[in-house]
C-alpha atoms as a PDB file:
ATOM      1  CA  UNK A   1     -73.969-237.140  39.363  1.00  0.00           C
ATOM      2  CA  UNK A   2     -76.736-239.662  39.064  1.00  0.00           C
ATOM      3  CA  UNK A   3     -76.575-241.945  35.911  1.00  0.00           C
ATOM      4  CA  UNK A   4     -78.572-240.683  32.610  1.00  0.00           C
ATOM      5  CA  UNK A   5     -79.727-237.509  34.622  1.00  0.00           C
ATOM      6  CA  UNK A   6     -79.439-233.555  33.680  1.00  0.00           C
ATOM      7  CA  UNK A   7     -76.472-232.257  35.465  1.00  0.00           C
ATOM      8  CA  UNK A   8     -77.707-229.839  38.678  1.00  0.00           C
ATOM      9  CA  UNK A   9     -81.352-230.859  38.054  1.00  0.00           C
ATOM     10  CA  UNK A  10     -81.366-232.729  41.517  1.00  0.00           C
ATOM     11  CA  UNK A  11     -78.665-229.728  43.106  1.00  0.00           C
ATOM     12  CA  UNK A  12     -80.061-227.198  44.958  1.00  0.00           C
ATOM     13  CA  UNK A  13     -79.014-223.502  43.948  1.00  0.00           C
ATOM     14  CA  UNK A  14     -76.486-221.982  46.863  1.00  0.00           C
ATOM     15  CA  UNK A  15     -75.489-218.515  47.275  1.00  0.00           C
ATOM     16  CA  UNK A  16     -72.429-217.236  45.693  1.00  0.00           C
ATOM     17  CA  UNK A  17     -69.253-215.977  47.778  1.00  0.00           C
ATOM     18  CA  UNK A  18     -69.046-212.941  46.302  1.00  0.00           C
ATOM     19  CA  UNK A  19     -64.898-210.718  46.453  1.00  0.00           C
ATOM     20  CA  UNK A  20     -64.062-209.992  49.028  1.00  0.00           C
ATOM     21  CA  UNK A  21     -65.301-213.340  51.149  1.00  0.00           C
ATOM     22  CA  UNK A  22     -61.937-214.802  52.416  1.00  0.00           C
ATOM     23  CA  UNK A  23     -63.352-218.143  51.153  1.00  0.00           C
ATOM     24  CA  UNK A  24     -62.086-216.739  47.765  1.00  0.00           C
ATOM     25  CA  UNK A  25     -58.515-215.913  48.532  1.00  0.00           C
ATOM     26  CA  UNK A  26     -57.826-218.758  50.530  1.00  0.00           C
ATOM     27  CA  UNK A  27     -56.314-222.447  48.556  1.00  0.00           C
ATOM     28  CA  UNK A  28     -58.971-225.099  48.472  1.00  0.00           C
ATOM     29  CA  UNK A  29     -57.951-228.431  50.371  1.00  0.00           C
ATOM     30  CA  UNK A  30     -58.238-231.790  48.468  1.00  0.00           C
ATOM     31  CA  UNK A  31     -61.582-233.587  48.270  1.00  0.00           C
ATOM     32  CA  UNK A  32     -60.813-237.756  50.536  1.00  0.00           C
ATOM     33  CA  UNK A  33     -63.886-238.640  50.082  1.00  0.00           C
ATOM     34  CA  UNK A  34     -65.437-240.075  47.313  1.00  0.00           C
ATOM     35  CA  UNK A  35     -69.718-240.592  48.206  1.00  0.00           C
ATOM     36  CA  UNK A  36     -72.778-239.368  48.170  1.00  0.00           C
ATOM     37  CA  UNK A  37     -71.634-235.795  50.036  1.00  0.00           C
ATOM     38  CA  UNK A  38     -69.343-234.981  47.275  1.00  0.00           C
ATOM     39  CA  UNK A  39     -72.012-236.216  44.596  1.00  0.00           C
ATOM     40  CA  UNK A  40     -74.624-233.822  46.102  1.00  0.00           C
ATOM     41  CA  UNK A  41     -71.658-230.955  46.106  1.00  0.00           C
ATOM     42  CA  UNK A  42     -71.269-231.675  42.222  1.00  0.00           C
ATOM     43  CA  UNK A  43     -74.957-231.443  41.772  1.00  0.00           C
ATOM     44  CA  UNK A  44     -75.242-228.051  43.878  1.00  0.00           C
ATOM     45  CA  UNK A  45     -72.694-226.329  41.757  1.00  0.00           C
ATOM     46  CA  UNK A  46     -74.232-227.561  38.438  1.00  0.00           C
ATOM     47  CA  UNK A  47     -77.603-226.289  39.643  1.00  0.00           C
ATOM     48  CA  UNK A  48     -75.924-223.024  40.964  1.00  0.00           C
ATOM     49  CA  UNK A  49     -73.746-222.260  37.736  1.00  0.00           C
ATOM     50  CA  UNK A  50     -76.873-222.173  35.635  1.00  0.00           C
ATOM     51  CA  UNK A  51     -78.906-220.538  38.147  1.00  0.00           C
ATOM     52  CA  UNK A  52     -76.355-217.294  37.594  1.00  0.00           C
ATOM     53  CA  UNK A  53     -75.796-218.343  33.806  1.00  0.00           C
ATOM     54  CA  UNK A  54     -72.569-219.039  34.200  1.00  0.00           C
ATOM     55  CA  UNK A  55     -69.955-221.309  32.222  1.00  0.00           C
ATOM     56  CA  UNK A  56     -67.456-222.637  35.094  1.00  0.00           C
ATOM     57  CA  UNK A  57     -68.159-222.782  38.937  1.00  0.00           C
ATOM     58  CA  UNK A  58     -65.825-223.798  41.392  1.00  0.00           C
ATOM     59  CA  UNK A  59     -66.608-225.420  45.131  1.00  0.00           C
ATOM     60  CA  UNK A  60     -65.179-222.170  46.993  1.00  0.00           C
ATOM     61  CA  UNK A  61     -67.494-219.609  45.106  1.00  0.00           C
ATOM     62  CA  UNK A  62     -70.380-221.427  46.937  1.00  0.00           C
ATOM     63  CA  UNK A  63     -67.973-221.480  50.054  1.00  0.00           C
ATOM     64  CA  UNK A  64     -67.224-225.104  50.181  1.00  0.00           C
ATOM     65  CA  UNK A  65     -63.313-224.608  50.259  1.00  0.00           C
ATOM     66  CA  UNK A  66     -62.236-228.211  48.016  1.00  0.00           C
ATOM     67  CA  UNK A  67     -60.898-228.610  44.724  1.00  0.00           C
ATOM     68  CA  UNK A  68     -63.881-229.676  43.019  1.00  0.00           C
ATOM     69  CA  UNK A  69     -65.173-227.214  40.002  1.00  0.00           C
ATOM     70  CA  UNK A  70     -68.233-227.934  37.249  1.00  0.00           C
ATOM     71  CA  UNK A  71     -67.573-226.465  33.694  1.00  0.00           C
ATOM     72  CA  UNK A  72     -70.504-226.283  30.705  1.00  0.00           C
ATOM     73  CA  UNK A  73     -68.421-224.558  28.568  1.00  0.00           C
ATOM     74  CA  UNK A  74     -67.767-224.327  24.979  1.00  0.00           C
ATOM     75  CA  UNK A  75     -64.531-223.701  23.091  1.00  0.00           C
ATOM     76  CA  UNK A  76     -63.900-221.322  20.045  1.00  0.00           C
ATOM     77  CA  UNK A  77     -65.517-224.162  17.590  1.00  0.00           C
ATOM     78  CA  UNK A  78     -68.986-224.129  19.679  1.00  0.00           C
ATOM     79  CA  UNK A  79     -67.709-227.665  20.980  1.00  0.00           C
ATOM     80  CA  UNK A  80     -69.718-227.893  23.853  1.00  0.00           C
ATOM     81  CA  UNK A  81     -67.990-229.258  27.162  1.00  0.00           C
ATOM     82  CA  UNK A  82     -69.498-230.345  30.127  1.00  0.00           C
ATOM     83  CA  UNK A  83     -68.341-231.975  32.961  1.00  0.00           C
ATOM     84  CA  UNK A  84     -66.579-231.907  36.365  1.00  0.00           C
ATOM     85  CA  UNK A  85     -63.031-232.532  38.214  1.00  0.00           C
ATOM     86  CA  UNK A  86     -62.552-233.905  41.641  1.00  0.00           C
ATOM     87  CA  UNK A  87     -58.718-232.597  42.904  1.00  0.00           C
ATOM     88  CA  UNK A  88     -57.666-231.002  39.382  1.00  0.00           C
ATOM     89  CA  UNK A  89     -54.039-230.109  38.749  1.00  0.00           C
ATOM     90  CA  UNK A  90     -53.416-228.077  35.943  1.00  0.00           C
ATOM     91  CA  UNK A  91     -50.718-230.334  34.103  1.00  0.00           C
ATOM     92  CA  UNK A  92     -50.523-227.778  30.840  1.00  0.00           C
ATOM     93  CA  UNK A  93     -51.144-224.441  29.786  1.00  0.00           C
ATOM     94  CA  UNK A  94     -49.782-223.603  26.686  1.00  0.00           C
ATOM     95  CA  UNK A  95     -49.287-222.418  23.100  1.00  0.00           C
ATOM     96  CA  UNK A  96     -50.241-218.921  22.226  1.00  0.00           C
ATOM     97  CA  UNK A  97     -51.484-216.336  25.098  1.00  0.00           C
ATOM     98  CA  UNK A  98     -54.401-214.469  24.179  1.00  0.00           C
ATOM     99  CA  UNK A  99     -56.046-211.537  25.537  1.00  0.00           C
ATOM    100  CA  UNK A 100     -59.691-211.374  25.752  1.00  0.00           C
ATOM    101  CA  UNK A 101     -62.726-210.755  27.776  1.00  0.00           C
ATOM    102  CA  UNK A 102     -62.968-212.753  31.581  1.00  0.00           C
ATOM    103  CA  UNK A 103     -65.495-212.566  33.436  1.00  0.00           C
ATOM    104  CA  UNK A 104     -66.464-214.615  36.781  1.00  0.00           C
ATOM    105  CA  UNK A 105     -69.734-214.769  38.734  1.00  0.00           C
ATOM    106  CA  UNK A 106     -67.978-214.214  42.123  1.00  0.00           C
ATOM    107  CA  UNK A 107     -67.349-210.381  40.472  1.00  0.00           C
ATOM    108  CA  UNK A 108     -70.799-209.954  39.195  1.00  0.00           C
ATOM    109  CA  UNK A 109     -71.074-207.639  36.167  1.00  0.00           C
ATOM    110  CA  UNK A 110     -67.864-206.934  35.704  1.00  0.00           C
ATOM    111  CA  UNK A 111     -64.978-207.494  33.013  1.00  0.00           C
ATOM    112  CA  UNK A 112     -61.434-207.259  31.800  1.00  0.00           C
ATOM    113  CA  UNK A 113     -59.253-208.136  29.608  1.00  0.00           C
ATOM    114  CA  UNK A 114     -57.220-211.571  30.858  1.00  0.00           C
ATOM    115  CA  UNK A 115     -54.329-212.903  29.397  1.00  0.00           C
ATOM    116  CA  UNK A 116     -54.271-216.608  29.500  1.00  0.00           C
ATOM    117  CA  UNK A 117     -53.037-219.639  26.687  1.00  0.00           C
ATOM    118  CA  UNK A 118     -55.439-220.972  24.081  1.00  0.00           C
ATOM    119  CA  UNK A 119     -54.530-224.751  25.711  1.00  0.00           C
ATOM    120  CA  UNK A 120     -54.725-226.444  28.466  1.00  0.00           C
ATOM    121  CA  UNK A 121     -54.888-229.399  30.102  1.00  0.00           C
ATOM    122  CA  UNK A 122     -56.490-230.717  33.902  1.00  0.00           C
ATOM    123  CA  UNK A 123     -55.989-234.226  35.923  1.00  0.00           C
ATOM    124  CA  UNK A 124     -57.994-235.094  38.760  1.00  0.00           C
ATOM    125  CA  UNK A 125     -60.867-237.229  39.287  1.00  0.00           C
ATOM    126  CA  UNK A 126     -64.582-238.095  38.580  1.00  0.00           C
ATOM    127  CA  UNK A 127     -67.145-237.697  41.205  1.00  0.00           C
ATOM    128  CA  UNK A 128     -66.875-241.717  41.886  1.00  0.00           C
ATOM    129  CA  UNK A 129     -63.270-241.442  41.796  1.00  0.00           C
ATOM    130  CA  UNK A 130     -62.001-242.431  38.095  1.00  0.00           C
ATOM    131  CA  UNK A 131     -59.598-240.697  36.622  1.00  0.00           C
ATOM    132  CA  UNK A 132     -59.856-238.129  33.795  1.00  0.00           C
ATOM    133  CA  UNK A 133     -57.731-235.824  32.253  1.00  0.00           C
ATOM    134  CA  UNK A 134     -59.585-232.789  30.425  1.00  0.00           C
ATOM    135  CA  UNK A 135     -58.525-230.347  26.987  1.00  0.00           C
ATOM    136  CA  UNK A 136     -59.090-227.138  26.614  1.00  0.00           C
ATOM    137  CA  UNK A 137     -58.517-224.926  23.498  1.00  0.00           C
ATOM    138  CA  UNK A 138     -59.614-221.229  22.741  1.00  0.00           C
ATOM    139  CA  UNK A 139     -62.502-220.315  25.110  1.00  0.00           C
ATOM    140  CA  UNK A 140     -62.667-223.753  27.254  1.00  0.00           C
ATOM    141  CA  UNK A 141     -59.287-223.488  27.999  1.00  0.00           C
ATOM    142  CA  UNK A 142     -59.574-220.380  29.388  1.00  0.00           C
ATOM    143  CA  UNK A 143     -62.189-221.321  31.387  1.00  0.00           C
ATOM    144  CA  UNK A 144     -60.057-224.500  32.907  1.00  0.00           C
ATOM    145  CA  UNK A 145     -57.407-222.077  33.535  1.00  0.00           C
ATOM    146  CA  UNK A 146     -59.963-219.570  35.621  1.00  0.00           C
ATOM    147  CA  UNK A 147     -61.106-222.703  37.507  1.00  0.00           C
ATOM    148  CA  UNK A 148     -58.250-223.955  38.547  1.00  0.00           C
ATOM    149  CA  UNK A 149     -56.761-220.680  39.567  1.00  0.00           C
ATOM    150  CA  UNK A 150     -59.883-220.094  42.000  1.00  0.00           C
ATOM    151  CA  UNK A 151     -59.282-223.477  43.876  1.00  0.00           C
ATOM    152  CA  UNK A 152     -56.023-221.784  44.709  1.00  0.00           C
ATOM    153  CA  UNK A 153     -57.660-218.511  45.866  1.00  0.00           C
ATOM    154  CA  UNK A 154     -56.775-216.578  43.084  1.00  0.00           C
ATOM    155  CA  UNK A 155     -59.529-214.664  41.087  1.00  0.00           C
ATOM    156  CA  UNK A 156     -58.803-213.294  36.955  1.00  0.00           C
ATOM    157  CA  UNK A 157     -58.451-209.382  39.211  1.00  0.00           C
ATOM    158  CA  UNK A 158     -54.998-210.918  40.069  1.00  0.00           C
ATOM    159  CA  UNK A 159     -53.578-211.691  36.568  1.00  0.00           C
ATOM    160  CA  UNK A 160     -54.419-207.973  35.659  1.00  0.00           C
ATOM    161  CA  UNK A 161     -51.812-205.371  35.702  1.00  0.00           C
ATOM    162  CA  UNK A 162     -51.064-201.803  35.059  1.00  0.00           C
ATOM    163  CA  UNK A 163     -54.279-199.737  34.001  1.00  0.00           C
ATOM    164  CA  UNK A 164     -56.491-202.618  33.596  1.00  0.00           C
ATOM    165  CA  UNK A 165     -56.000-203.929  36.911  1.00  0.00           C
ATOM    166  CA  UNK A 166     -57.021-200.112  38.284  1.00  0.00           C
ATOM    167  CA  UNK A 167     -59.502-199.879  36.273  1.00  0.00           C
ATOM    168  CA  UNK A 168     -61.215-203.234  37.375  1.00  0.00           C
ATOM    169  CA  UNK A 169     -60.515-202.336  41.417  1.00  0.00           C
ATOM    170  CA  UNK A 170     -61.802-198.698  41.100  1.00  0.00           C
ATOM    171  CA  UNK A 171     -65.148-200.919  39.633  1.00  0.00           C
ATOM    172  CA  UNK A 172     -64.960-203.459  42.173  1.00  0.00           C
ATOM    173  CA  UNK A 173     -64.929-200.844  44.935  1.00  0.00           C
ATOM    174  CA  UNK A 174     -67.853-199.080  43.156  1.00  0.00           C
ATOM    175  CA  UNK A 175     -70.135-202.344  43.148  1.00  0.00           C
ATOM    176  CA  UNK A 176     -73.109-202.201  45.425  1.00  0.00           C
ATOM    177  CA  UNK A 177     -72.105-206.129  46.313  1.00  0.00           C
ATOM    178  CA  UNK A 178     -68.294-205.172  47.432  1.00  0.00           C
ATOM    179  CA  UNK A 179     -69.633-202.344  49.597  1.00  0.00           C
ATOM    180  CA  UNK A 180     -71.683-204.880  51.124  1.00  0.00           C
ATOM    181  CA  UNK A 181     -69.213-207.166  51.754  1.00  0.00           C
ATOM    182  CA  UNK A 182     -66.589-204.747  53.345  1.00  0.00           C
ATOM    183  CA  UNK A 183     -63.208-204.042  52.128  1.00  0.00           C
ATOM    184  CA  UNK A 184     -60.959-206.148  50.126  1.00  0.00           C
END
């Protein structure tokens, strides 16, 4: 990201990958290079999450396949977060699990009840290579959590079980985009 400037506002909006593109099932590979390329990536998914109104976008749902993701999330205080994560490991996920509503842009419309911690916590690096280690409680840290799980081609359909998880794939294979895109 340039200095002092609007995340995304110099990105250019890219299409989504959309279940069932492979791109989404498939772990991301670590970002080695720390320049302008990866600063224009950043900007991209910034400009591309807001495009779709989103709160979290990660490199593969544009089908760039590194572990990079943007977040502009906030937590269960209206805290708002904003930032990005070069290479993040989720180091923590803790404290109480929680069921509530998950959503994700790369499964347009649709949602489901998710179980996933109130905490969490991500290492990796800034866009120019620094360090930083991110916390998440409530809300955020559920988005973190979905994040992190897409850079290693897994998307919130996959931590459903039983008659949510049904319910959810009998929707998915409904949706005008997943006929589109061929089976799963």
């Amino acid at each position: 990201m340039r200095h002092g400037s609007i995340p995304g506002a110099h990105g250019r909006v890219r299409p989504l990958s959309l279940l069932p593109d492979s791109v989404l099932r498939e772990p991301c590979r670590e970002a080695t290079a720390f320049g302008p390329e990866l600063a224009d990536l950043v900007e991209d998914l910034f400009a591309t999450m807001y495009a779709a109104q989103g709160v979290g976008l990660a490199a593969n749902q544009i089908g760039v396949p590194l572990r990079v993701f943007v977040y502009d999330c906030p937590d269960d205080e209206d805290v708002r977060h904003l930032g990005h994560v070069v290479n993040p490991r989720l180091v923590e996920a803790d404290g109480v699990v929680i069921r509530g509503p998950e959503s994700c842009l790369s499964l347009p419309g649709l949602e489901a009840g998710t179980e996933r911690y109130d905490h969490a916590v991500v290492e990796g690096f800034t866009v120019t290579g620094e360090p930083v280690t991110v916390h998440g409680t409530g809300f955020f840290a559920r988005c973190l959590q979905h994040e992190c799980d897409h850079l290693d081609g897994t998307v919130y359909a996959d931590r459903l079980s039983g008659r949510r998880h049904r319910r959810l794939m009998r929707q998915i294979s409904r949706s005008s985009w997943h006929r589109a895109g061929g089976p799963a």
